[in-house]
N, C-alpha and C. Protein backbone atom coordinates (compact mmCIF):
# COMPACT_ATOMS: atom_id res chain seq x y z
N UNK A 1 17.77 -92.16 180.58
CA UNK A 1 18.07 -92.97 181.74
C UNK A 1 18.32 -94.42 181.34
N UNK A 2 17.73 -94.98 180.52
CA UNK A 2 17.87 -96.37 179.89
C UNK A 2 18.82 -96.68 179.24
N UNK A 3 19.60 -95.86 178.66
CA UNK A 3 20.46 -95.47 178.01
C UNK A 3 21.77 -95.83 178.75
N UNK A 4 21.89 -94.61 179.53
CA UNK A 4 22.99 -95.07 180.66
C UNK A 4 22.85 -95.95 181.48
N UNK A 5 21.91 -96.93 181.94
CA UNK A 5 21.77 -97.69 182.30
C UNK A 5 22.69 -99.22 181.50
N UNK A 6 21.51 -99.31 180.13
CA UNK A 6 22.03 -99.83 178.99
C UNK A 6 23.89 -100.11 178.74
N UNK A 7 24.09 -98.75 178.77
CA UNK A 7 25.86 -98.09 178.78
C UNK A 7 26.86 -99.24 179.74
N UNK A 8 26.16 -98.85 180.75
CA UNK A 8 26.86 -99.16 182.25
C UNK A 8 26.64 -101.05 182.01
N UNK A 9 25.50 -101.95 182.02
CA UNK A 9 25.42 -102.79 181.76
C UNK A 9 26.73 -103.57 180.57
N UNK A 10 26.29 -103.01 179.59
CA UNK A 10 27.48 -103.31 178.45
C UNK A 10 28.89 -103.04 179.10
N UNK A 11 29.41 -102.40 179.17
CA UNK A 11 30.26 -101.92 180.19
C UNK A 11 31.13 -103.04 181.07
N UNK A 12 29.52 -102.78 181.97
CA UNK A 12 30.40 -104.39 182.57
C UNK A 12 30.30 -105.49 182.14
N UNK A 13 29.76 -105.69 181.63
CA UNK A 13 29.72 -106.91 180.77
C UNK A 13 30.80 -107.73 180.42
N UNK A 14 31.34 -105.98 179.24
CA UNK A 14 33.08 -106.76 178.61
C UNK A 14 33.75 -106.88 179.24
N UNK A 15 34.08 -105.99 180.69
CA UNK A 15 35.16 -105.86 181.90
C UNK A 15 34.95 -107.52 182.07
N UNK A 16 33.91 -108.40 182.21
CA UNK A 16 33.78 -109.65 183.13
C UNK A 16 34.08 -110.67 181.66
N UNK A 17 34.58 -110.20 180.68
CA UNK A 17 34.55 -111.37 179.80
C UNK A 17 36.07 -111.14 179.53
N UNK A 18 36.53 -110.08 179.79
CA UNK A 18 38.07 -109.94 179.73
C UNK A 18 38.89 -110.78 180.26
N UNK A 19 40.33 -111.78 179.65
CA UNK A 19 40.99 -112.20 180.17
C UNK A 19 41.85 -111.13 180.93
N UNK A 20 42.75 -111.48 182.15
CA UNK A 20 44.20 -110.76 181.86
C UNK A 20 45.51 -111.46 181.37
N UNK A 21 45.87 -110.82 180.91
CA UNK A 21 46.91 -110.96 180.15
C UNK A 21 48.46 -111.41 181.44
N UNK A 22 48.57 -111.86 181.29
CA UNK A 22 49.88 -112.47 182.36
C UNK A 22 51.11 -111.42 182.33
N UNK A 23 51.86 -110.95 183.39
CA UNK A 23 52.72 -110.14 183.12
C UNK A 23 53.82 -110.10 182.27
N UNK A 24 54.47 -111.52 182.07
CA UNK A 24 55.52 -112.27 181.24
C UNK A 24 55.10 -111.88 180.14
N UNK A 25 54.29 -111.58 179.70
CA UNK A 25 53.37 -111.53 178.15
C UNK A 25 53.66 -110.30 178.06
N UNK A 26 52.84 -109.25 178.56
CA UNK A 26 52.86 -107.91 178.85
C UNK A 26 54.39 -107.33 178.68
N UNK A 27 55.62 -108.02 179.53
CA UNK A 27 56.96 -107.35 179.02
C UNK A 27 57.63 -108.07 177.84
N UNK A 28 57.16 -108.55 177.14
CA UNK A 28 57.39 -109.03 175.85
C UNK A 28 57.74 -107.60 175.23
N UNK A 29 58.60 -108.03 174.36
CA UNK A 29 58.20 -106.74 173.70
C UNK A 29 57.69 -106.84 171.65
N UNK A 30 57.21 -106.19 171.30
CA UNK A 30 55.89 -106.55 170.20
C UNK A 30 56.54 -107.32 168.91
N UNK A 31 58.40 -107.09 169.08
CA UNK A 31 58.40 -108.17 168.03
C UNK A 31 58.76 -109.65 168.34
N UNK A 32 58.58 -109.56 169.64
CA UNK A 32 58.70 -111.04 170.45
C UNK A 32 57.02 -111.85 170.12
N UNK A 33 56.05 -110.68 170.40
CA UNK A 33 54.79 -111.36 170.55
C UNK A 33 54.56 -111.77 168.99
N UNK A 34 54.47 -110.91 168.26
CA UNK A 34 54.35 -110.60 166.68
C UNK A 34 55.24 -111.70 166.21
N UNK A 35 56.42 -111.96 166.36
CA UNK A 35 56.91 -113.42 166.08
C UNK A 35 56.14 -114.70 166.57
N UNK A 36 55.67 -114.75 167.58
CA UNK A 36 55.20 -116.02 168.96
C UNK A 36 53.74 -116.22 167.90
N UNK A 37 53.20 -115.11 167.65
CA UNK A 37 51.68 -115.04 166.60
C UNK A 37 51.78 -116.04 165.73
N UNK A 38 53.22 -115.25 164.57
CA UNK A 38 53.27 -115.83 163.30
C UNK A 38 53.39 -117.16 163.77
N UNK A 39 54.60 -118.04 164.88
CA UNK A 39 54.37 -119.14 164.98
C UNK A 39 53.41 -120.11 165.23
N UNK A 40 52.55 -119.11 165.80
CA UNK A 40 51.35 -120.24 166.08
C UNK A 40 50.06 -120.64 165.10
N UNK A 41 50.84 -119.31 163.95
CA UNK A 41 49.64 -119.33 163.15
C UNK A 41 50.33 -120.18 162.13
N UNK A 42 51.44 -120.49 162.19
CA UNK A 42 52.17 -121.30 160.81
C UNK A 42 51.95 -123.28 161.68
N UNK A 43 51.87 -123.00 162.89
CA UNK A 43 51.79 -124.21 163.45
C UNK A 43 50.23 -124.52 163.14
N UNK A 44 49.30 -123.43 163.19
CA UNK A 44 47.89 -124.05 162.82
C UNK A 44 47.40 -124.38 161.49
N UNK A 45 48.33 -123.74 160.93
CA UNK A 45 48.03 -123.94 159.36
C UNK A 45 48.48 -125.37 159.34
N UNK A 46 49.77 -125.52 159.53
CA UNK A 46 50.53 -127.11 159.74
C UNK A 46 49.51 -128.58 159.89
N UNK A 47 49.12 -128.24 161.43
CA UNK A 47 47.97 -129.13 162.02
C UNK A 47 46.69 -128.66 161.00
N UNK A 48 46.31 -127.97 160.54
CA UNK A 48 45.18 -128.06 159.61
C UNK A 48 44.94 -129.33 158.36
N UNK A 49 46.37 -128.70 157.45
CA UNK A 49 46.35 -129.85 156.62
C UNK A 49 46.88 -130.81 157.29
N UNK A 50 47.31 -131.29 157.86
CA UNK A 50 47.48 -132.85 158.57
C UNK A 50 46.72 -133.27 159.38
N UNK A 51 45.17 -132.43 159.36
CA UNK A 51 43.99 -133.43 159.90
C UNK A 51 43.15 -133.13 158.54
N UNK A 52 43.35 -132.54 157.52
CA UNK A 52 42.64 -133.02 156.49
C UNK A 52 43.09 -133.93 156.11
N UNK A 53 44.57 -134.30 155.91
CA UNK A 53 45.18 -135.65 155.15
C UNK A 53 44.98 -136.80 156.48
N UNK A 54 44.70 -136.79 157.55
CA UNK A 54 43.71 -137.70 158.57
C UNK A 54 42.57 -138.62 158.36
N UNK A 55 41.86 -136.89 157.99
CA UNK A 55 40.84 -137.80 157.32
C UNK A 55 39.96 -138.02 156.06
N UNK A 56 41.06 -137.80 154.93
CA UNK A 56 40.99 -138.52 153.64
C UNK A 56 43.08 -138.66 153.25
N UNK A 57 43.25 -139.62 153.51
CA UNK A 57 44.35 -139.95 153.19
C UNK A 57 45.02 -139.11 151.64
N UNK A 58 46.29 -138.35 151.71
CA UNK A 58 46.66 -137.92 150.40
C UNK A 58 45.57 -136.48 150.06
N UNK A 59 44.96 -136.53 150.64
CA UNK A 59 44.25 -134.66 150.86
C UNK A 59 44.67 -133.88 149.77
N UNK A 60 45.84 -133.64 150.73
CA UNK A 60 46.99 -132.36 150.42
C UNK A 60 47.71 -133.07 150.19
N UNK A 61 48.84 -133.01 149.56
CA UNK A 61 50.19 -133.03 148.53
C UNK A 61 50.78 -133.20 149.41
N UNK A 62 51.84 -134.07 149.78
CA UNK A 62 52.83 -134.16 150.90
C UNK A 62 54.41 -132.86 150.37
N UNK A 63 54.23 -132.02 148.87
CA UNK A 63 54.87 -131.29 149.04
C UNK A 63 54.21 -129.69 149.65
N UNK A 64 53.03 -129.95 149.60
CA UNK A 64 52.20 -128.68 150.16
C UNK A 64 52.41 -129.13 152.00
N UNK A 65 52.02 -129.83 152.15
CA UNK A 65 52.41 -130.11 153.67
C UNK A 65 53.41 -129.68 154.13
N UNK A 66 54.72 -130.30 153.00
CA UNK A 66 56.45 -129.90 153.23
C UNK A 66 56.89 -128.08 153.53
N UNK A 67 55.56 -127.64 152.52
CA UNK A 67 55.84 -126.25 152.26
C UNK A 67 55.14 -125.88 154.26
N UNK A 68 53.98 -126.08 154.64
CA UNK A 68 53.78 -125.98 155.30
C UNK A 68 54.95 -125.87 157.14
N UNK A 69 55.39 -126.85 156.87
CA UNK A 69 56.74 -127.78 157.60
C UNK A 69 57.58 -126.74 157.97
N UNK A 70 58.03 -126.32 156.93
CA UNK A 70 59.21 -125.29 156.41
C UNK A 70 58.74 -123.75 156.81
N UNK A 71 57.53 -123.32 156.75
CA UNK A 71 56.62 -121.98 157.29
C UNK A 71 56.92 -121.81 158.78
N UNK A 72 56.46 -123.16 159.41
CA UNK A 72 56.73 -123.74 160.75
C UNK A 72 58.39 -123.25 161.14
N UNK A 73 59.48 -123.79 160.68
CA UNK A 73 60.56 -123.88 160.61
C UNK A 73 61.06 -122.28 160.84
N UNK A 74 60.74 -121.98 160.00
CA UNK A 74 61.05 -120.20 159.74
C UNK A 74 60.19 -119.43 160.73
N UNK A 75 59.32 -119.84 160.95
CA UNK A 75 58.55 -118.91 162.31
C UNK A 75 59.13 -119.43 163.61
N UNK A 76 59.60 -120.52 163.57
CA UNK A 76 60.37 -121.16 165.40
C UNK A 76 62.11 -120.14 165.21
N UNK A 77 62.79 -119.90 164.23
CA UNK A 77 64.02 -119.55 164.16
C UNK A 77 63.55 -118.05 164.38
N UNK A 78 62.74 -117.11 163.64
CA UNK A 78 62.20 -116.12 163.89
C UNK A 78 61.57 -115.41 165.49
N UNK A 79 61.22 -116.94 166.13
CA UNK A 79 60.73 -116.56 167.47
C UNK A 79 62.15 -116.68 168.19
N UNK A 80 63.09 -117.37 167.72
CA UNK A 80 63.95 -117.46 168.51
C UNK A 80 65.48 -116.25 168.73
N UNK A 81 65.10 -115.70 167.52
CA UNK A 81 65.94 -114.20 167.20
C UNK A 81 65.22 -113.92 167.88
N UNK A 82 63.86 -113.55 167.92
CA UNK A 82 63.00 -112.06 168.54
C UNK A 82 63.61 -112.15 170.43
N UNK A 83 62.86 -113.56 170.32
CA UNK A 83 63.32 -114.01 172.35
C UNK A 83 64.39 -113.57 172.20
N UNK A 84 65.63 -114.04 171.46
CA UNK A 84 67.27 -114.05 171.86
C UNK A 84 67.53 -112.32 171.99
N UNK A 85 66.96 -111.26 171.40
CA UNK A 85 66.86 -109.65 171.08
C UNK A 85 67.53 -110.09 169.91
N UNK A 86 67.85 -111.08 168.69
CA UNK A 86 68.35 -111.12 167.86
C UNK A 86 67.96 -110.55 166.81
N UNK A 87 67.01 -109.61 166.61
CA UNK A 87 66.60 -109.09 165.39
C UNK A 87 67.20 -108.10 164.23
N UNK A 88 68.55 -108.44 164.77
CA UNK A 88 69.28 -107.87 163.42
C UNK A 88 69.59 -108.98 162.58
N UNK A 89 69.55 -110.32 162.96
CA UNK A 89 69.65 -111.01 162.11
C UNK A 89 68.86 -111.85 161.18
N UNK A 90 67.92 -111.05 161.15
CA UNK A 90 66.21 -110.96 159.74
C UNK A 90 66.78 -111.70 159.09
N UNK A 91 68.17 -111.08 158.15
CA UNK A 91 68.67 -111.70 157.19
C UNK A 91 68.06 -113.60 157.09
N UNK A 92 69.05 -113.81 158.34
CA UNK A 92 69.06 -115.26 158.19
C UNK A 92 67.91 -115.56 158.42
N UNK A 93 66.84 -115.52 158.43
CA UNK A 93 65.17 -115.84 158.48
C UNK A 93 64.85 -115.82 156.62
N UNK A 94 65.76 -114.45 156.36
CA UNK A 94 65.06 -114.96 154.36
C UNK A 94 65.94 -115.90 153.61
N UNK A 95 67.04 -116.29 154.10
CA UNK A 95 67.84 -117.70 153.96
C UNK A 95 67.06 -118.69 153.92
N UNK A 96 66.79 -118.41 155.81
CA UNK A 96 66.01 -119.97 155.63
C UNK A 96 64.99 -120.05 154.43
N UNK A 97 63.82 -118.50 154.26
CA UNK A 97 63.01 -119.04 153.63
C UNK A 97 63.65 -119.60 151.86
N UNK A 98 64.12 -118.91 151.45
CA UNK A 98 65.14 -119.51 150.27
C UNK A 98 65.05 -120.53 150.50
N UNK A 99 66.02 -120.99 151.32
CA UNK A 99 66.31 -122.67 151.53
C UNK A 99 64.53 -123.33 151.27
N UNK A 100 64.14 -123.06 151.70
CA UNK A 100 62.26 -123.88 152.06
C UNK A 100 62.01 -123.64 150.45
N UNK A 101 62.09 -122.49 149.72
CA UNK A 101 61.71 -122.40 148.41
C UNK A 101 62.05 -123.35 147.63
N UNK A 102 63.65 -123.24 147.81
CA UNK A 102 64.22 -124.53 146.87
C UNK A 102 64.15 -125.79 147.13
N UNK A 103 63.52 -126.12 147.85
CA UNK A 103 63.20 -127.53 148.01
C UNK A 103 61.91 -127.84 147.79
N UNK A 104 61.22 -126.69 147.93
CA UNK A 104 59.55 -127.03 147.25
C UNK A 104 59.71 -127.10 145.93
N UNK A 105 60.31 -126.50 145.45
CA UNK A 105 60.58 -125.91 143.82
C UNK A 105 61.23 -127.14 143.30
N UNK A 106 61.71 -127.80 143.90
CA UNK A 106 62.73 -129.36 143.46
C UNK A 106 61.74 -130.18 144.11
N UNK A 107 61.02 -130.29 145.01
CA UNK A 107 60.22 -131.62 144.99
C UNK A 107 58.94 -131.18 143.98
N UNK A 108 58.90 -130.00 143.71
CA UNK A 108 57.56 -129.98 142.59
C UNK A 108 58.27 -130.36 141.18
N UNK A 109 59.17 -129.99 140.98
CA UNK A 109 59.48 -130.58 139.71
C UNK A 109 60.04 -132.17 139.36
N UNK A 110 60.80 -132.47 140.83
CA UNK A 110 61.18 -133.89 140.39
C UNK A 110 59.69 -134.66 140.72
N UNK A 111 58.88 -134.50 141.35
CA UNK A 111 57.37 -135.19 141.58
C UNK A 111 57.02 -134.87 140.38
N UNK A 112 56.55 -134.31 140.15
CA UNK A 112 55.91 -134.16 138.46
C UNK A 112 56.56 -135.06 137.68
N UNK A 113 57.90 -135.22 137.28
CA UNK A 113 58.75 -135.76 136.37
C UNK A 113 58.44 -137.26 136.81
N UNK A 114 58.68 -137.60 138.08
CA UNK A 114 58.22 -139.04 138.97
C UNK A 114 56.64 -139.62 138.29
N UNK A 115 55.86 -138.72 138.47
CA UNK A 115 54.30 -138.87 138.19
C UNK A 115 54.22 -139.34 136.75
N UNK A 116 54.75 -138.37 135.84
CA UNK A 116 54.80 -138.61 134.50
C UNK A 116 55.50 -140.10 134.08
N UNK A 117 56.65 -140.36 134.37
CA UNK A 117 57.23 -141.79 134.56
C UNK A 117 56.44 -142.81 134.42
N UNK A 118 55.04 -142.55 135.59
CA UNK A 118 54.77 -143.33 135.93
C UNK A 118 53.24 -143.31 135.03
N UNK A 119 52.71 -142.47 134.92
CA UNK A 119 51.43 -142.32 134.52
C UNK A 119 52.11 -140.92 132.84
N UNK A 120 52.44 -141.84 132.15
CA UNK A 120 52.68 -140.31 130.98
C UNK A 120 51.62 -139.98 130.52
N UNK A 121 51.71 -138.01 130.62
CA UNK A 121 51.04 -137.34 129.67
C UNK A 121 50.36 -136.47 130.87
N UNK A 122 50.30 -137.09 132.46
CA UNK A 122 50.18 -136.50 133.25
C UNK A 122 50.34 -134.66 133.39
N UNK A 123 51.26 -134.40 133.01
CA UNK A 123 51.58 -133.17 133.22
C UNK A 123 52.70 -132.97 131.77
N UNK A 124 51.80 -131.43 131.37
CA UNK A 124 52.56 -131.23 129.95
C UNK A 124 54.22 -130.90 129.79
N UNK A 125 54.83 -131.59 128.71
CA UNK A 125 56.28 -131.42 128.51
C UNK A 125 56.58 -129.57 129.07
N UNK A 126 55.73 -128.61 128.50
CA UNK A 126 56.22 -127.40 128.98
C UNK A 126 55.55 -127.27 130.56
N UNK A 127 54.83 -128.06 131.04
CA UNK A 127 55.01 -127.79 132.65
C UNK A 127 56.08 -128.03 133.35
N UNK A 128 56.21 -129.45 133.00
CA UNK A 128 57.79 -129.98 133.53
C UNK A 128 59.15 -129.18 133.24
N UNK A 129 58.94 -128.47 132.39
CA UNK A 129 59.87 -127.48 131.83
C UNK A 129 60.01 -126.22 133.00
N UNK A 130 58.56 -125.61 133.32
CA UNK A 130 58.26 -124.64 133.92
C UNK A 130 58.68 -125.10 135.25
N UNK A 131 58.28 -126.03 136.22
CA UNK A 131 58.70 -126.61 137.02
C UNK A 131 60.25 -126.90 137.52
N UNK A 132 61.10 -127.32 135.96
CA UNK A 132 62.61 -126.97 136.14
C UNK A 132 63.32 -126.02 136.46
N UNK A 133 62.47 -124.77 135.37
CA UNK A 133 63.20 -123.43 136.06
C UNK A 133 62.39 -123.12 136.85
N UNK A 134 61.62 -122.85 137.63
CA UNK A 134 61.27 -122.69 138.89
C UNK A 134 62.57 -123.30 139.81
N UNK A 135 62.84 -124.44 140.02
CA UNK A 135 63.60 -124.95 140.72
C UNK A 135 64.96 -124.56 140.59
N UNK A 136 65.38 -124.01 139.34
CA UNK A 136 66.82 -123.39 138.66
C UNK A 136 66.93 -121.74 139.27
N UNK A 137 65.60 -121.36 139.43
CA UNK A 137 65.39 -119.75 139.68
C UNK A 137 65.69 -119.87 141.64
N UNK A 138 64.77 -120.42 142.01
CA UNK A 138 64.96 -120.94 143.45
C UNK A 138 66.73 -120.99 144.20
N UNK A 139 67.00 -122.09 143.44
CA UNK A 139 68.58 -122.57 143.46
C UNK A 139 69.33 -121.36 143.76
N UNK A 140 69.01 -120.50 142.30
CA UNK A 140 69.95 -119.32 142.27
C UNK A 140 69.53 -118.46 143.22
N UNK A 141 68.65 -118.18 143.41
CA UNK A 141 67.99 -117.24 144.35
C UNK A 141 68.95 -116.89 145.73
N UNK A 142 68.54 -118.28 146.53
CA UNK A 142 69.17 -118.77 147.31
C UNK A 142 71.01 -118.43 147.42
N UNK A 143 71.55 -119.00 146.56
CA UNK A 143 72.97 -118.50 146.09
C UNK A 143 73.37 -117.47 146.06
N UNK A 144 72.61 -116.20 145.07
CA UNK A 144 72.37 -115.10 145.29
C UNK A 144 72.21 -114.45 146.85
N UNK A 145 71.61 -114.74 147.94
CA UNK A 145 70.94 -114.69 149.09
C UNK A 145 72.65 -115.11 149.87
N UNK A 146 73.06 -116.17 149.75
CA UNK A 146 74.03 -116.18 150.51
C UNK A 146 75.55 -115.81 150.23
N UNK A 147 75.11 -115.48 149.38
CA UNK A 147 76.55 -114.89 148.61
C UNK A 147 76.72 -112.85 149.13
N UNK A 148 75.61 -112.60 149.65
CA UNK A 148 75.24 -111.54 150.74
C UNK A 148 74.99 -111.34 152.29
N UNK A 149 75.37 -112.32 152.02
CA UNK A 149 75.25 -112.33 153.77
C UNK A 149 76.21 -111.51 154.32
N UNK A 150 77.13 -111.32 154.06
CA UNK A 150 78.01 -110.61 154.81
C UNK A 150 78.42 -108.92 153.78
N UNK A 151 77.33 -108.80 152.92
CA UNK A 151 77.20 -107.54 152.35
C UNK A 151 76.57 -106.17 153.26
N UNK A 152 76.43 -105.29 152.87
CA UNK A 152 75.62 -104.03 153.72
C UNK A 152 73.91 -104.75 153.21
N UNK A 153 73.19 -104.11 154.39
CA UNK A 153 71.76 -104.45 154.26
C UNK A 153 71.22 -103.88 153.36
N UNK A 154 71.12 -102.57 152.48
CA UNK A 154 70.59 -102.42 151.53
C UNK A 154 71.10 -103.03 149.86
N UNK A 155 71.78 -103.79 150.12
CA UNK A 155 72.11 -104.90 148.91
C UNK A 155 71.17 -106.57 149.73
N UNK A 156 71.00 -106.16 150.56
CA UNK A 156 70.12 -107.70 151.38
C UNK A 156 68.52 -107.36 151.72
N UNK A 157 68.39 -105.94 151.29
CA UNK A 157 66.74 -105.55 151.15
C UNK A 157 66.21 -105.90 150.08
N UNK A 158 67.45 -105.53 148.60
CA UNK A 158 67.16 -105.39 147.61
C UNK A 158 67.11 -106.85 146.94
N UNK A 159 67.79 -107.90 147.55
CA UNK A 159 67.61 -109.45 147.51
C UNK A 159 65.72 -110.00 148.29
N UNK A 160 65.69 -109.28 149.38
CA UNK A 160 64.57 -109.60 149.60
C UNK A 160 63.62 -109.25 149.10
N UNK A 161 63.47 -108.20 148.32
CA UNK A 161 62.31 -107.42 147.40
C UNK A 161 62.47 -108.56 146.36
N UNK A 162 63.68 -108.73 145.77
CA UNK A 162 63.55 -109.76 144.68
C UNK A 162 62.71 -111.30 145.00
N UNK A 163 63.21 -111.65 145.91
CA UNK A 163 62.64 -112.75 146.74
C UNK A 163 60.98 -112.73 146.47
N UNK A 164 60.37 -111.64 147.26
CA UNK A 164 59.00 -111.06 147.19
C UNK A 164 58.21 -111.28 145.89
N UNK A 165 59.33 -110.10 144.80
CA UNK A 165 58.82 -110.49 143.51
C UNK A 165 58.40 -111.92 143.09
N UNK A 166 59.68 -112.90 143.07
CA UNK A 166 59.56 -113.94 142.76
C UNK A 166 58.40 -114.62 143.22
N UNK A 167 58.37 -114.67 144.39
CA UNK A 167 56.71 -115.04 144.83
C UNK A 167 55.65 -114.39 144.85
N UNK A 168 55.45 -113.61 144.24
CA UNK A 168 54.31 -113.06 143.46
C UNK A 168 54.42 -113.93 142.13
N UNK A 169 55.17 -114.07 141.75
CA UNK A 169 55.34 -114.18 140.21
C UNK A 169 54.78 -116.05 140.15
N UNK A 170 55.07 -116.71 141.54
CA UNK A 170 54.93 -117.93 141.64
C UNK A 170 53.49 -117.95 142.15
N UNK A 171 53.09 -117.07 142.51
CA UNK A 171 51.38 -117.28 142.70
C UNK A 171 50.71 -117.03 141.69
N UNK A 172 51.09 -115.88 141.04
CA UNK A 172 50.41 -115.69 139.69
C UNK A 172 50.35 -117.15 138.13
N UNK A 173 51.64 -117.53 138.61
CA UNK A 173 51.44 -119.05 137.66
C UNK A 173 50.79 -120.08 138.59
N UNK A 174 50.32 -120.23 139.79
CA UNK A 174 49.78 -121.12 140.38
C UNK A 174 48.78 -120.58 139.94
N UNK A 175 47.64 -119.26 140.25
CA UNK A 175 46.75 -119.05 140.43
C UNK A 175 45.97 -119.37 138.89
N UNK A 176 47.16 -118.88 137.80
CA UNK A 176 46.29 -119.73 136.24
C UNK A 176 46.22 -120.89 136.29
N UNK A 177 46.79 -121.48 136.62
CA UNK A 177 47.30 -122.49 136.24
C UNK A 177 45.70 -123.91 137.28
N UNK A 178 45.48 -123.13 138.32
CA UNK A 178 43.94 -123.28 139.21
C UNK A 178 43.05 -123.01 138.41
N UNK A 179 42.69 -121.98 137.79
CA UNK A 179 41.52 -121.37 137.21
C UNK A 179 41.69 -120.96 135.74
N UNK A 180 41.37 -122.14 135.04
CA UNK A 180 41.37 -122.26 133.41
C UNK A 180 40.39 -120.75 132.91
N UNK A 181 41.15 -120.83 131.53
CA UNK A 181 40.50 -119.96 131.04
C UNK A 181 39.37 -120.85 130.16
N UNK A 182 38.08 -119.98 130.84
CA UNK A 182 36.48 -120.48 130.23
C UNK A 182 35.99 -119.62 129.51
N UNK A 183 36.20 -118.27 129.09
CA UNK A 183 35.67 -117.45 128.18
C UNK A 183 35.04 -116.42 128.79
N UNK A 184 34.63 -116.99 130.44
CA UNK A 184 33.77 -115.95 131.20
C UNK A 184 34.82 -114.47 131.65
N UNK A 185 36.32 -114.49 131.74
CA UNK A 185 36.87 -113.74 131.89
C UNK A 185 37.07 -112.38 131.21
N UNK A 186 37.22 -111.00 131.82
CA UNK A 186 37.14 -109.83 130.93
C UNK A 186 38.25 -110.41 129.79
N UNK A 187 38.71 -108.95 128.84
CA UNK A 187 38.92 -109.48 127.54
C UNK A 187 40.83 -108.99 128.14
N UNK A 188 40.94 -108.31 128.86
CA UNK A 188 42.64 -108.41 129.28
C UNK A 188 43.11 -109.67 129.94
N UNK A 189 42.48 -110.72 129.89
CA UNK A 189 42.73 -111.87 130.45
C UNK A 189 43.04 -112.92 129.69
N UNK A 190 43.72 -112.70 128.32
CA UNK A 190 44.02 -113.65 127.13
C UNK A 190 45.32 -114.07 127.27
């Protein structure tokens, strides 16, 4: 008896903590909402670091911010295919992001090169190196990317898988490049 009592209590409980959902919302349809998400979540990331750089000036990297900017950018064009029923044109959403790559990839390398100028020894001759082609790989990428645009989509999947790769490949040199090797690492980690 306590039990169902218990039941029924809980029960209503969640019924009275439930919003409803507005009907406009409701005939959305899920890659309208699922776009509207990503934007709001690329807009909070946005406003995140620009109240950490609030309140300690220079925080974050004004090219990590940029990268941020550009996330923003690509989730408002993305919401605006989904609203428009434009979603055959994905394509131009991995353009843009290209485009956003190569300009992170060129303000990380000409900043570095800037920094060094100014303070040498800052950052090693083969970073600045690494940093170039990053920005050379980007470039092409991109080029590559629009030089398909008007190809069949499985030559514009197979650009975006590459895309993918590439940023894996750009986290994996960020992520060493964060976390020195101290000796504590297993022994496939040389």
């Amino acid at each position: 008896m306590h039990t169902v009592v218990l039941i029924t209590v809980v029960c209503c409980l969640g019924q009275l903590h439930q919003t409803p959902v507005p009907n406009d919302i409701i005939s959305e349809s899920v890659e309208v909402r699922y776009a509207r998400a990503q934007m709001q979540l690329a807009e909070a990331n946005l406003n995140r670091v620009e109240q950490s750089n609030k309140r300690l000036a220079r925080s974050v990297p004004s090219s990590v911010v940029a990268e941020y900017q550009y996330d923003v950018q690509v989730a408002k064009t993305r919401l605006e295919q989904a609203t428009a029923g434009r979603a055959a044109s994905e394509f131009q959403v991995w353009l843009q992001r290209a485009e956003a790559e190569r300009r992170t990839a060129e303000s990380t390398w000409k900043n570095a090169t800037a920094v060094n100028g100014r303070v040498p020894g800052t950052f090693e001759p083969l970073d600045i190196e690494r940093f170039r082609l990053r920005a050379e790989v980007a470039k092409l990428q991109l080029e590559r990317g629009q030089a398909l645009a008007d190809f069949g989509r499985e030559a514009q999947l197979q650009w975006e898988v590459d895309m993918l790769d590439n940023q894996v490949q750009r986290l994996k040199e960020e992520s060493s490049r964060a976390t020195p090797f101290i000796g504590i690492y297993p022994s496939w980690r040389w």
